[in-house]
C-alpha atoms as a PDB file:
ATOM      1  CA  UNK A   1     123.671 100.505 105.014  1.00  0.00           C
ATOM      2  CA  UNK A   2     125.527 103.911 105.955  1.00  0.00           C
ATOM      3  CA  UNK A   3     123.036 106.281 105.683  1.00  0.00           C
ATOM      4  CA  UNK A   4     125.475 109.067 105.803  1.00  0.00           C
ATOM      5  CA  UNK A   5     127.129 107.917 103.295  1.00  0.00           C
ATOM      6  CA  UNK A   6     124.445 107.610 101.059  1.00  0.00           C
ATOM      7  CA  UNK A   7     123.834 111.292 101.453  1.00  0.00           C
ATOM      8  CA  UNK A   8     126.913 113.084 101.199  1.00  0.00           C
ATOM      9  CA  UNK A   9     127.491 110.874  97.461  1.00  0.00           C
ATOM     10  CA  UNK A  10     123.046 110.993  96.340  1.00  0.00           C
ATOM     11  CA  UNK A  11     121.943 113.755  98.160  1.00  0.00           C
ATOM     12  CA  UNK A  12     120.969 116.894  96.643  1.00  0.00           C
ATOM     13  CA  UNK A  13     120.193 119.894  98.919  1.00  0.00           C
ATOM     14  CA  UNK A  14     116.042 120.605  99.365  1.00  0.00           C
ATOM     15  CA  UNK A  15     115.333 117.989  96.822  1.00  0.00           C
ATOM     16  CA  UNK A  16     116.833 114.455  97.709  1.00  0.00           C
ATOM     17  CA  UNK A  17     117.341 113.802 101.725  1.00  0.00           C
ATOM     18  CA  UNK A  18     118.281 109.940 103.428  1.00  0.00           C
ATOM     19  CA  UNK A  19     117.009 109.364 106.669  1.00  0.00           C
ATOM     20  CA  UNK A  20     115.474 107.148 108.924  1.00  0.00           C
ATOM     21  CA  UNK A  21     111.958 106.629 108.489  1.00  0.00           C
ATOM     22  CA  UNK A  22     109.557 104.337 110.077  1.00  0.00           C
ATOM     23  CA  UNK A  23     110.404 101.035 111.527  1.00  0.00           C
ATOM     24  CA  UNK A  24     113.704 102.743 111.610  1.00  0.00           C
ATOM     25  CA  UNK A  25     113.765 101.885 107.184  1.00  0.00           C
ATOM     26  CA  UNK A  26     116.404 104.208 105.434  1.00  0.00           C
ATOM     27  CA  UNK A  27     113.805 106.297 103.259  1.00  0.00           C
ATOM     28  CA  UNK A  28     114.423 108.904 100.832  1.00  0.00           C
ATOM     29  CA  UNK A  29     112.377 112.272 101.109  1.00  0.00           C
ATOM     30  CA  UNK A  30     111.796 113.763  97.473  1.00  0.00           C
ATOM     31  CA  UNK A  31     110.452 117.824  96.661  1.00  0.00           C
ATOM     32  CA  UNK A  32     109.801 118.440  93.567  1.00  0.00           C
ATOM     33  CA  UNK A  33     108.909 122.280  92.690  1.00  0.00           C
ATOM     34  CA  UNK A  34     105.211 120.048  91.609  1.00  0.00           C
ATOM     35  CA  UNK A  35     105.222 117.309  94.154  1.00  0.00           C
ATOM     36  CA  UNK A  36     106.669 115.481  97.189  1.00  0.00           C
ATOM     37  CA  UNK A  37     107.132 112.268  97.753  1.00  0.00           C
ATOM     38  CA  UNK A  38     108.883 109.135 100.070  1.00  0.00           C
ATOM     39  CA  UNK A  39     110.774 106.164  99.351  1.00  0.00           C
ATOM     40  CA  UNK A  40     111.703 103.235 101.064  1.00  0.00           C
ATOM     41  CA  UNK A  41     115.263 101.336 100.432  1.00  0.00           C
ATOM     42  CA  UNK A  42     113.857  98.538 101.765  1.00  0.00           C
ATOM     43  CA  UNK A  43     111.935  96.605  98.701  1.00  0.00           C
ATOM     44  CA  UNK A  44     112.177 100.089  96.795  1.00  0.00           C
ATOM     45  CA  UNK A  45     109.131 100.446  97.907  1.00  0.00           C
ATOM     46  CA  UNK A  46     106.843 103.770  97.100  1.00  0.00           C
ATOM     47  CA  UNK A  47     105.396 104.993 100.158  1.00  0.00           C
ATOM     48  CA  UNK A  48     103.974 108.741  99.479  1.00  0.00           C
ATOM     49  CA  UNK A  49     103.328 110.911  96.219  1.00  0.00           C
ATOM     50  CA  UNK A  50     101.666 114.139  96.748  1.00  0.00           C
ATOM     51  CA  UNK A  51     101.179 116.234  93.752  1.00  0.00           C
ATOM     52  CA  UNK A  52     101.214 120.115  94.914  1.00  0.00           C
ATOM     53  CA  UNK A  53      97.987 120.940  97.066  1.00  0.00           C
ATOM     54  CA  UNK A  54      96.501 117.889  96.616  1.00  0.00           C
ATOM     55  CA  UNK A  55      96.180 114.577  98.757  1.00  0.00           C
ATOM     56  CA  UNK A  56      98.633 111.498  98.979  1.00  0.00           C
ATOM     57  CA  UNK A  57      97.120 109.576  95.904  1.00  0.00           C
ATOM     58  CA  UNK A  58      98.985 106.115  97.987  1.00  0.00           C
ATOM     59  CA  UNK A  59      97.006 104.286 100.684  1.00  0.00           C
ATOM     60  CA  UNK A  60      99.235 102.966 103.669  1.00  0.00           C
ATOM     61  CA  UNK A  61      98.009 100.763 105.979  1.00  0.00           C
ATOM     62  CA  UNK A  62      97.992 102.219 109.634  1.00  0.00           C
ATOM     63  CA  UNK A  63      98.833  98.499 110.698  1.00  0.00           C
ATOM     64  CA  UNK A  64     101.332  97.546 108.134  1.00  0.00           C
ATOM     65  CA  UNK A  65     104.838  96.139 109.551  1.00  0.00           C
ATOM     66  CA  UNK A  66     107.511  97.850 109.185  1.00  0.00           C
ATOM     67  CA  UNK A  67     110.115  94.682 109.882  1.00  0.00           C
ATOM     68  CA  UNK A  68     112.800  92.903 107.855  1.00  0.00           C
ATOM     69  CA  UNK A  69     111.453  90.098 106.168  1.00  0.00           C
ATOM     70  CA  UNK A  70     107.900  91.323 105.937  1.00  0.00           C
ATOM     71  CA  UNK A  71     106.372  93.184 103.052  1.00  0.00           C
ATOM     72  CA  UNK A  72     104.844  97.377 103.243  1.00  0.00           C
ATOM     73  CA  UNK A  73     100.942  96.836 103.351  1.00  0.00           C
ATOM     74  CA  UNK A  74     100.293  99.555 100.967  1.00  0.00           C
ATOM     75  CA  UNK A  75     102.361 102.278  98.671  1.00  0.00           C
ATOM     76  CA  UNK A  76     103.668 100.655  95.697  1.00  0.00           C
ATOM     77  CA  UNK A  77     105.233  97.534  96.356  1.00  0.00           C
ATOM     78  CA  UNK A  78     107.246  95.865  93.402  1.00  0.00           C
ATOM     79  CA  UNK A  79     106.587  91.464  92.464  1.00  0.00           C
ATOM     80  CA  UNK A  80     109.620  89.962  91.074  1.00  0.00           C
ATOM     81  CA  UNK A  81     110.071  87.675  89.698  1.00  0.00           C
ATOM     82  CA  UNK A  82     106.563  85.862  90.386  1.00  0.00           C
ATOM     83  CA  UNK A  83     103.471  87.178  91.160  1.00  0.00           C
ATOM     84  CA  UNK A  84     101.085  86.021  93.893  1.00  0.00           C
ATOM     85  CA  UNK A  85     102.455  82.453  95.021  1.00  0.00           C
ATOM     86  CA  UNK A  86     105.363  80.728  93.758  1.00  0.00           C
ATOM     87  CA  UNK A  87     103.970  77.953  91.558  1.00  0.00           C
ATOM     88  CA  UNK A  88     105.821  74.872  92.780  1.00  0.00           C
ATOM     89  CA  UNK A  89     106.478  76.079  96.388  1.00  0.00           C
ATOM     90  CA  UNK A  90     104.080  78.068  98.417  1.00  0.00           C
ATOM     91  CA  UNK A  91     106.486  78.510 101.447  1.00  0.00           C
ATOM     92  CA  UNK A  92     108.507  81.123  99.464  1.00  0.00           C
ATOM     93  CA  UNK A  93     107.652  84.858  99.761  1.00  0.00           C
ATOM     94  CA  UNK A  94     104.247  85.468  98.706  1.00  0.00           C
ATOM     95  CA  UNK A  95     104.631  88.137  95.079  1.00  0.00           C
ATOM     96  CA  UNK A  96     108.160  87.390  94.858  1.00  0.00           C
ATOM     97  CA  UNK A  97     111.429  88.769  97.150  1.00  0.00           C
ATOM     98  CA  UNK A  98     111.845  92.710  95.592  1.00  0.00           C
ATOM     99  CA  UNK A  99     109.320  93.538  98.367  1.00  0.00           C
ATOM    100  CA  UNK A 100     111.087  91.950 101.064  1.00  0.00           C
ATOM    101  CA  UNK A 101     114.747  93.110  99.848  1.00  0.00           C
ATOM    102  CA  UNK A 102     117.405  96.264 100.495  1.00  0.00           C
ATOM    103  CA  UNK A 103     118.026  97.736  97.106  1.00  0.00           C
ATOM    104  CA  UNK A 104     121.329  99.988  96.636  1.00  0.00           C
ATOM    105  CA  UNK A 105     120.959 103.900  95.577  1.00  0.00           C
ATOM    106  CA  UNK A 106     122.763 104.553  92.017  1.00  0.00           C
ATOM    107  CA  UNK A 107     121.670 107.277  90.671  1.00  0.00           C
ATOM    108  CA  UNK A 108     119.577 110.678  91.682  1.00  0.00           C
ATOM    109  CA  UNK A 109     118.991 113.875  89.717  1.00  0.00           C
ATOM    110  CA  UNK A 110     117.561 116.736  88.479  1.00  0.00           C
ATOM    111  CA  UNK A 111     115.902 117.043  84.779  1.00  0.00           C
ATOM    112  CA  UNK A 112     116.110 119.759  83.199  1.00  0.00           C
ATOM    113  CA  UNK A 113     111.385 120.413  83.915  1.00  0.00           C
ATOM    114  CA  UNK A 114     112.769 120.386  87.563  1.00  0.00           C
ATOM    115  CA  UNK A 115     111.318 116.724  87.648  1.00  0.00           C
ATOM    116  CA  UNK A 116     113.738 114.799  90.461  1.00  0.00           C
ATOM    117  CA  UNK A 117     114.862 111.841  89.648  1.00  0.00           C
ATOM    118  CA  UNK A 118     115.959 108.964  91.802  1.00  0.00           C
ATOM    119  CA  UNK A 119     117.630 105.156  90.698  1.00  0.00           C
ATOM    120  CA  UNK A 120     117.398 102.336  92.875  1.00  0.00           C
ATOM    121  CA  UNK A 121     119.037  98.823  91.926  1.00  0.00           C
ATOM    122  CA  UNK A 122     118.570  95.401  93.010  1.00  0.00           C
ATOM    123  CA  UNK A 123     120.992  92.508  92.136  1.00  0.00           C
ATOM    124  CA  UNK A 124     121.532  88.330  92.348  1.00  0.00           C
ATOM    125  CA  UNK A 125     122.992  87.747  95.400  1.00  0.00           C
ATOM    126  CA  UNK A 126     123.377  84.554  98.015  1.00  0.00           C
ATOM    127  CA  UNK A 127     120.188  85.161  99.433  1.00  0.00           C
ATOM    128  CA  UNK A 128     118.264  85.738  96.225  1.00  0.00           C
ATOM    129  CA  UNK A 129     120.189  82.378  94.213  1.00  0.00           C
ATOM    130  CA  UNK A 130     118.490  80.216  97.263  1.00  0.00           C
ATOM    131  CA  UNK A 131     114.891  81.196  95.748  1.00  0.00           C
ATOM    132  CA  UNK A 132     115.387  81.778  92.682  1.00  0.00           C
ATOM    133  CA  UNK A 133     118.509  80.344  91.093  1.00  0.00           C
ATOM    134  CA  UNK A 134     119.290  83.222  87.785  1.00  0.00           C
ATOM    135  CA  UNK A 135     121.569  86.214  87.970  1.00  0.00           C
ATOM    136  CA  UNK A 136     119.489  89.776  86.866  1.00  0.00           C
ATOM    137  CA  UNK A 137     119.794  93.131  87.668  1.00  0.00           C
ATOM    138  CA  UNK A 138     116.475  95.104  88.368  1.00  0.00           C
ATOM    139  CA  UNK A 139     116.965  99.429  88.468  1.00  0.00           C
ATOM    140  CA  UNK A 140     113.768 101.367  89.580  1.00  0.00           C
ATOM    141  CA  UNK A 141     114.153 104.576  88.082  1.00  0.00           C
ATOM    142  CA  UNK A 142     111.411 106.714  89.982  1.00  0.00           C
ATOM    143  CA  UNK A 143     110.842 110.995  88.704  1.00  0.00           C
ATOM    144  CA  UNK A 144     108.561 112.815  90.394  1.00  0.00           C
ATOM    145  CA  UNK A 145     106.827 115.668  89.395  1.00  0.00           C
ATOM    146  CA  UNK A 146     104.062 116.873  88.201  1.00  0.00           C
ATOM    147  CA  UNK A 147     103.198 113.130  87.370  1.00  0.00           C
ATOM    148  CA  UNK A 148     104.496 109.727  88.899  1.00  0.00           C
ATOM    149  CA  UNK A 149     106.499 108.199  87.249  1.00  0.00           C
ATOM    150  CA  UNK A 150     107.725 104.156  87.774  1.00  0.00           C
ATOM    151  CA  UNK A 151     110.150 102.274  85.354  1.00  0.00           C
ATOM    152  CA  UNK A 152     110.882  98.700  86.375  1.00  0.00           C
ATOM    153  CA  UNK A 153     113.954  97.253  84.182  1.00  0.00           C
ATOM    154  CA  UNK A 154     115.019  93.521  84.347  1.00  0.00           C
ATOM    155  CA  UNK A 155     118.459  92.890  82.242  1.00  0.00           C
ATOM    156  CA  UNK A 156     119.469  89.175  82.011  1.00  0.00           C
ATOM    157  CA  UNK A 157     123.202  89.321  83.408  1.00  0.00           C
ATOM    158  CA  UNK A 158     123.756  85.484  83.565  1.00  0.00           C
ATOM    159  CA  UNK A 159     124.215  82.430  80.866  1.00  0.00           C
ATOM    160  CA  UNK A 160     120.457  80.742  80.975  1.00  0.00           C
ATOM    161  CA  UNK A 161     117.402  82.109  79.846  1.00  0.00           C
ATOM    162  CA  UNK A 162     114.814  83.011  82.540  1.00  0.00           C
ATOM    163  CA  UNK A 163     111.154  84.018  82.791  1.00  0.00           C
ATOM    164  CA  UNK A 164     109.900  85.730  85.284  1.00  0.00           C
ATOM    165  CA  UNK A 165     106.717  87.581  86.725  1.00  0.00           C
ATOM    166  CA  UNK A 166     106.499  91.445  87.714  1.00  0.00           C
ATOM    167  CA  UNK A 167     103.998  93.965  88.856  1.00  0.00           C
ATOM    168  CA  UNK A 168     103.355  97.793  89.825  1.00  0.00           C
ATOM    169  CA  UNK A 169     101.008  96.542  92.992  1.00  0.00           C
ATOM    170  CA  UNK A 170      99.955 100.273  93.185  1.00  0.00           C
ATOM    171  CA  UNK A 171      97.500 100.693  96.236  1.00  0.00           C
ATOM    172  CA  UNK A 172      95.560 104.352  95.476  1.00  0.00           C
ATOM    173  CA  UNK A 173      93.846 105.996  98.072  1.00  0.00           C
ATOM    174  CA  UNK A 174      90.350 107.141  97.462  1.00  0.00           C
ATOM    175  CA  UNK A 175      87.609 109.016  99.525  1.00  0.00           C
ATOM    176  CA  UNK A 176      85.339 105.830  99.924  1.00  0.00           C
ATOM    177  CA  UNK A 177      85.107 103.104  97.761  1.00  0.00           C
ATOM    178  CA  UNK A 178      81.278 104.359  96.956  1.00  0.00           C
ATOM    179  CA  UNK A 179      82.478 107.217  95.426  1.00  0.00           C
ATOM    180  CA  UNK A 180      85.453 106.053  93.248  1.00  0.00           C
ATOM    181  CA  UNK A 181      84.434 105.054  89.372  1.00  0.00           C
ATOM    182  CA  UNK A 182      86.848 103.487  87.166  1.00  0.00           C
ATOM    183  CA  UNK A 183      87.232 104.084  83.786  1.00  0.00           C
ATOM    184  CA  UNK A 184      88.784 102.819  80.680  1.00  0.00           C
ATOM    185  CA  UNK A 185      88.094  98.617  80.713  1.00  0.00           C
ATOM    186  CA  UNK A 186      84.785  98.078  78.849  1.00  0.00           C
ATOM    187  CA  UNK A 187      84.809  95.531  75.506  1.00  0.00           C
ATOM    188  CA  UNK A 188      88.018  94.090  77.848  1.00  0.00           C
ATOM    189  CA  UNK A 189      88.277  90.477  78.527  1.00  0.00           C
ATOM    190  CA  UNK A 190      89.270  89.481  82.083  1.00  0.00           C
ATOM    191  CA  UNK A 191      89.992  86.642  84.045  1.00  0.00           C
ATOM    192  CA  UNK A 192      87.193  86.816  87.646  1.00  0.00           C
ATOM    193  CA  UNK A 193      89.580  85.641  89.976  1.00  0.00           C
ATOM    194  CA  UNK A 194      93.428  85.569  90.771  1.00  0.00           C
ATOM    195  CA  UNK A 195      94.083  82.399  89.667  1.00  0.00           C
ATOM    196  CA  UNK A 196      91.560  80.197  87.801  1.00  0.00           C
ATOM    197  CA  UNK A 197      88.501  82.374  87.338  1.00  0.00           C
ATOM    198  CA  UNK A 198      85.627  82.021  84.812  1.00  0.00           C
ATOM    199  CA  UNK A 199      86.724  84.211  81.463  1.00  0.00           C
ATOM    200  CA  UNK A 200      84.571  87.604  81.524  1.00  0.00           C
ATOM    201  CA  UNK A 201      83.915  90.882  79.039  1.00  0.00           C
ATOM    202  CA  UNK A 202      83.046  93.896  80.860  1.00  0.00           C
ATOM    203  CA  UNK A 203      79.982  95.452  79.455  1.00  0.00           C
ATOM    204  CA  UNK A 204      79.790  98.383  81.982  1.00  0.00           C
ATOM    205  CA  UNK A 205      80.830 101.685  80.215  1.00  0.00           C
ATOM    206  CA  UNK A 206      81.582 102.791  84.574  1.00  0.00           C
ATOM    207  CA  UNK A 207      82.851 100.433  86.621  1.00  0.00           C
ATOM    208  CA  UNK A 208      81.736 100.855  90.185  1.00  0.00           C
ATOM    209  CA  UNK A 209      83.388  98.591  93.130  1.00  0.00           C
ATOM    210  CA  UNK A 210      80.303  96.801  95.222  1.00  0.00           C
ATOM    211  CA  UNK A 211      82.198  93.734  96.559  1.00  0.00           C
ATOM    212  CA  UNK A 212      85.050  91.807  96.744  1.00  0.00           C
ATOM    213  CA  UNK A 213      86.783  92.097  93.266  1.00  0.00           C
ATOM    214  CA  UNK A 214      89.820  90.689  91.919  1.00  0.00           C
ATOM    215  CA  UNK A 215      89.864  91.250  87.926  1.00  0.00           C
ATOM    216  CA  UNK A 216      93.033  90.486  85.783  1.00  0.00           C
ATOM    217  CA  UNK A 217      92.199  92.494  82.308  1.00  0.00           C
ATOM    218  CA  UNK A 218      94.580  90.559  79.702  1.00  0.00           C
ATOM    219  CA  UNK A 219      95.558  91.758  76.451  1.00  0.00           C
ATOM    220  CA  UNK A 220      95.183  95.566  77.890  1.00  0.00           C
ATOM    221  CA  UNK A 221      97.851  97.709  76.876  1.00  0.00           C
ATOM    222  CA  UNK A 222      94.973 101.284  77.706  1.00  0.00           C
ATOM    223  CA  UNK A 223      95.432 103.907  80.111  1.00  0.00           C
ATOM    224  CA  UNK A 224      92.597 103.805  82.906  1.00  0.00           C
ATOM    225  CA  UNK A 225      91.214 106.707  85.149  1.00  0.00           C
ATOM    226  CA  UNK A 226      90.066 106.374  88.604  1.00  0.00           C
ATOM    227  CA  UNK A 227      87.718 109.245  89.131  1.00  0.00           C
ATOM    228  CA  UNK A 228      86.922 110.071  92.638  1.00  0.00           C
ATOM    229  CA  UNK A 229      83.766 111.768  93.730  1.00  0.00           C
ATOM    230  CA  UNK A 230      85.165 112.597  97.332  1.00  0.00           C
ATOM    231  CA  UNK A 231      88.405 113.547  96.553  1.00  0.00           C
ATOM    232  CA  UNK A 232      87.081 116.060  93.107  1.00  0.00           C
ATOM    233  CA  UNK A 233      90.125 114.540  91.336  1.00  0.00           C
ATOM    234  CA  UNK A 234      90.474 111.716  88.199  1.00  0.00           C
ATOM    235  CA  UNK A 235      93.696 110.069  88.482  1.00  0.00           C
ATOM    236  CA  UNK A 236      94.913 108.970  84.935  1.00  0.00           C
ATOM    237  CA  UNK A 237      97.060 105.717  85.016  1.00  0.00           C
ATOM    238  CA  UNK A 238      99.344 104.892  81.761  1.00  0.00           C
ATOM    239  CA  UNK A 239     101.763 101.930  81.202  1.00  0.00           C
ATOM    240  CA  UNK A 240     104.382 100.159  79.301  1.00  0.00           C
ATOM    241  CA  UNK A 241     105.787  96.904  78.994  1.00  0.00           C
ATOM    242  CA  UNK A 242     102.577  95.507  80.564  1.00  0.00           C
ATOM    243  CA  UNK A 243      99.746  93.505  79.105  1.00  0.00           C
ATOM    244  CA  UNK A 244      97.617  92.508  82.101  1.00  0.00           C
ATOM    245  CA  UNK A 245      95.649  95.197  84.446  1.00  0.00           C
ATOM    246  CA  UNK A 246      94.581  93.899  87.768  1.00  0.00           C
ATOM    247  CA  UNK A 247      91.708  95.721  90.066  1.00  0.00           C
ATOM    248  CA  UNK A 248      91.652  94.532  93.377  1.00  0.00           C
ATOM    249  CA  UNK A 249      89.318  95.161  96.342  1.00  0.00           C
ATOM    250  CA  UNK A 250      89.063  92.561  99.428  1.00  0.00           C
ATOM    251  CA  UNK A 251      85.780  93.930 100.337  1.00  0.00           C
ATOM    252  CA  UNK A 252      84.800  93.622 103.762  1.00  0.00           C
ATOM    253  CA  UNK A 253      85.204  89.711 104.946  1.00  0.00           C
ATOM    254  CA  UNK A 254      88.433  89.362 103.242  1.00  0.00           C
ATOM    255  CA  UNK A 255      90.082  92.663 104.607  1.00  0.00           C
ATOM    256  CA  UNK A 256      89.100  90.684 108.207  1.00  0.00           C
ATOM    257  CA  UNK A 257      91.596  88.216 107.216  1.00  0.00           C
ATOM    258  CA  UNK A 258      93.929  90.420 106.471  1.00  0.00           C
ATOM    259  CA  UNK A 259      96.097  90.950 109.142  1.00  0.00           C
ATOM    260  CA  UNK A 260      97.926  94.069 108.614  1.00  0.00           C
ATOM    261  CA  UNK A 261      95.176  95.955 107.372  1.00  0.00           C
ATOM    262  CA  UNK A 262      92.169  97.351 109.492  1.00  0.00           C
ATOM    263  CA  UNK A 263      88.754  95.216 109.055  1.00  0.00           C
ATOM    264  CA  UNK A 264      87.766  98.767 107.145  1.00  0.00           C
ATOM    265  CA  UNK A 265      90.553  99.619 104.939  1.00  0.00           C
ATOM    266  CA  UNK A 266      88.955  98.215 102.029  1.00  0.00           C
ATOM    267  CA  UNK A 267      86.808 101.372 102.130  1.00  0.00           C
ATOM    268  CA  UNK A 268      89.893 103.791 101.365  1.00  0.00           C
ATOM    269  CA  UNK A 269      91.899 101.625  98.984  1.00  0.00           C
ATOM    270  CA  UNK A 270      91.510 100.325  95.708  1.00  0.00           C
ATOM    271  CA  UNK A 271      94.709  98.472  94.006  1.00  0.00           C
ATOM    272  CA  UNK A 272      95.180  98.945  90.114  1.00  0.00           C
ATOM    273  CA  UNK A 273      98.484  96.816  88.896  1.00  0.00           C
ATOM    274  CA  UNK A 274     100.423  96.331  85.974  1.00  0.00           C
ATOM    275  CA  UNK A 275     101.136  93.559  85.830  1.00  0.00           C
ATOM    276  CA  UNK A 276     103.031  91.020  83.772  1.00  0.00           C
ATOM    277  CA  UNK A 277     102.040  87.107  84.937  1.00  0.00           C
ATOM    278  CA  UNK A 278     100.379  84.030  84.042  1.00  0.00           C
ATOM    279  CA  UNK A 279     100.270  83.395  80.326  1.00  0.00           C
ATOM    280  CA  UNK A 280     101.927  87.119  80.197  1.00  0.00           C
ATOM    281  CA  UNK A 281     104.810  86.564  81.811  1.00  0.00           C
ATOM    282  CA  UNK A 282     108.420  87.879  80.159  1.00  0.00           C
ATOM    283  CA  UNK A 283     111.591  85.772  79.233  1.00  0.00           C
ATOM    284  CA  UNK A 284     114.358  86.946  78.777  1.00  0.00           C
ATOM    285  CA  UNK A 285     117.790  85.603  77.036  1.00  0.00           C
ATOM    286  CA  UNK A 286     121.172  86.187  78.427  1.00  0.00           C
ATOM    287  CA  UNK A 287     122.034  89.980  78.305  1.00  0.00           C
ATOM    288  CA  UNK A 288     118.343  91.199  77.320  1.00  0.00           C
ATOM    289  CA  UNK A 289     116.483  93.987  79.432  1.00  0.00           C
ATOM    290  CA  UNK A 290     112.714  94.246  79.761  1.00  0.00           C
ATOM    291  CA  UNK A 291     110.926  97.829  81.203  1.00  0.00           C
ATOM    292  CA  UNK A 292     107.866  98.455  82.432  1.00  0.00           C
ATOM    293  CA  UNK A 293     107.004 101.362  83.547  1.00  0.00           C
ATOM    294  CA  UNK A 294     103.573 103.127  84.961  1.00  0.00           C
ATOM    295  CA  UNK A 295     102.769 107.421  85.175  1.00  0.00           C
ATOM    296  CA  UNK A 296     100.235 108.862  87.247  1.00  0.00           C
ATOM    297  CA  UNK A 297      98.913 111.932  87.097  1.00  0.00           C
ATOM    298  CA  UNK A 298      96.354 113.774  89.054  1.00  0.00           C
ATOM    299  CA  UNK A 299      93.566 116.045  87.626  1.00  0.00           C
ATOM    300  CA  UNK A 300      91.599 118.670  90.126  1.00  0.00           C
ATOM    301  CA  UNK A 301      87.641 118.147  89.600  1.00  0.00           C
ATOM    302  CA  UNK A 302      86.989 121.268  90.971  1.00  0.00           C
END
């Protein structure tokens, strides 16, 4: 990947800028006249998005890798085209190989609010046929400005028909997990558990995080807020093209297992996903394109 190539034909001066970033990872640097934020070529993978005067609203992990072949603990990484592990063969890459992946730059730009605007695309190739035998193309189209926001597109370019898994795995930062409430899930049905959990309804009107949780809303289509004491700010969550929510916390024995995050980082993350998987998963027939997209926007408290 020629870096310097990439920026004489996609950069744009004091808006879009290639460089190196950590782990040596070609990232882009976005400034927006309402936010900033970074981008990583390597599994397209949202590292930073700082609304103007505000916080990052993404958590990082201070011990994530930074190496080929290993996912970004943290950000926004992307699933495709399962989610969690693959169903007949656990040895392949846990949430799919997006994460793990170089996309190509094809588009950036300017709208006419001043919102930048930057394209990233990821296609079949050798190495993708080996674990998952369908041709696709998959564009991340990414604006920032005064909101997030993250379209996901997955066009059928091959002869079969395919199904496939995706997700927004957004990991927000918050204050402290005691402070953060979540909004926008009660009457919802929800699956207690990855996997096979026991079939819930949330009856709390506030949900507050107090252990280890791991809820898959289905059938949710609603915007959600995570309001967060510490931080005076509510951030509003919308989406399309998904009809699953996850929340996920690993609480404090699980984030000990965890070995590229710190045995407290539960305590300043909490994940909210869309999410298309299990019985929600998307097929597609040969030449048909599925989006799913997910805006985030910040409002001050105070």
């Amino acid at each position: 990947m020629d870096l310097n190539l990439i920026e004489k034909k996609y950069g744009i001066v004091d808006k879009i800028k290639f460089r190196l970033g950590r782990g040596n990872f070609p990232i882009a640097g976005i400034s927006s006249q309402n936010a900033t934020a970074i981008i990583s070529l390597y599994g397209a993978h949202i590292l930073s998005y700082k609304p103007k005067g505000l916080q990052d609203i993404l958590w990082i992990s201070e011990m994530s890798a930074f190496d080929d072949g290993k996912p970004i603990r943290g950000g926004i990484p992307i699933c495709f085209p399962w989610f969690g592990s693959h169903v007949s063969d656990p040895q392949k890459p846990l949430h799919g190989f997006a994460r793990i992946s170089n996309w190509d730059v094809t588009r950036t730009g300017i709208l006419k609010n001043g919102d930048v605007q930057l394209q990233l695309t990821l296609q079949d190739s050798p190495q993708t046929t080996k674990l998952w035998p369908y041709s696709f193309q998959n564009d991340l189209t990414i604006t920032v400005g005064n909101s997030l926001s993250i379209s996901l597109s997955c066009q059928n370019t091959g002869k079969a028909i395919f199904t496939y898994a995706d997700a927004l795995h957004t990991y927000f930062s918050v204050s402290d997990i005691d402070n953060v409430r979540l909004h926008g899930f009660k009457g919802y049905k929800y699956y207690d558990g990855l996997e096979n959990g026991a079939i819930k309804t949330q009856t709390e009107e506030v949900l507050v995080i107090q252990k280890e949780e791991s809820r898959r809303y289905f059938e949710f289509t609603d915007d959600c807020i995570i309001e967060d004491l510490g931080f005076s700010r509510k951030i509003h969550i919308k989406k399309y093209g998904s009809r699953v929510t996850l929340i996920w916390n690993p609480w404090s024995e699980t984030a000990k297992k965890i070995p590229d995050m710190p045995d407290d980082g539960y305590r300043k993350m909490l994940c909210v996903e869309s999410v298309n998987s299990n019985d929600n998963v998307i097929t597609l027939k040969p030449g048909e394109k599925h989006t799913l997209t997910t805006t985030i926007n910040v409002e001050r408290l105070s």
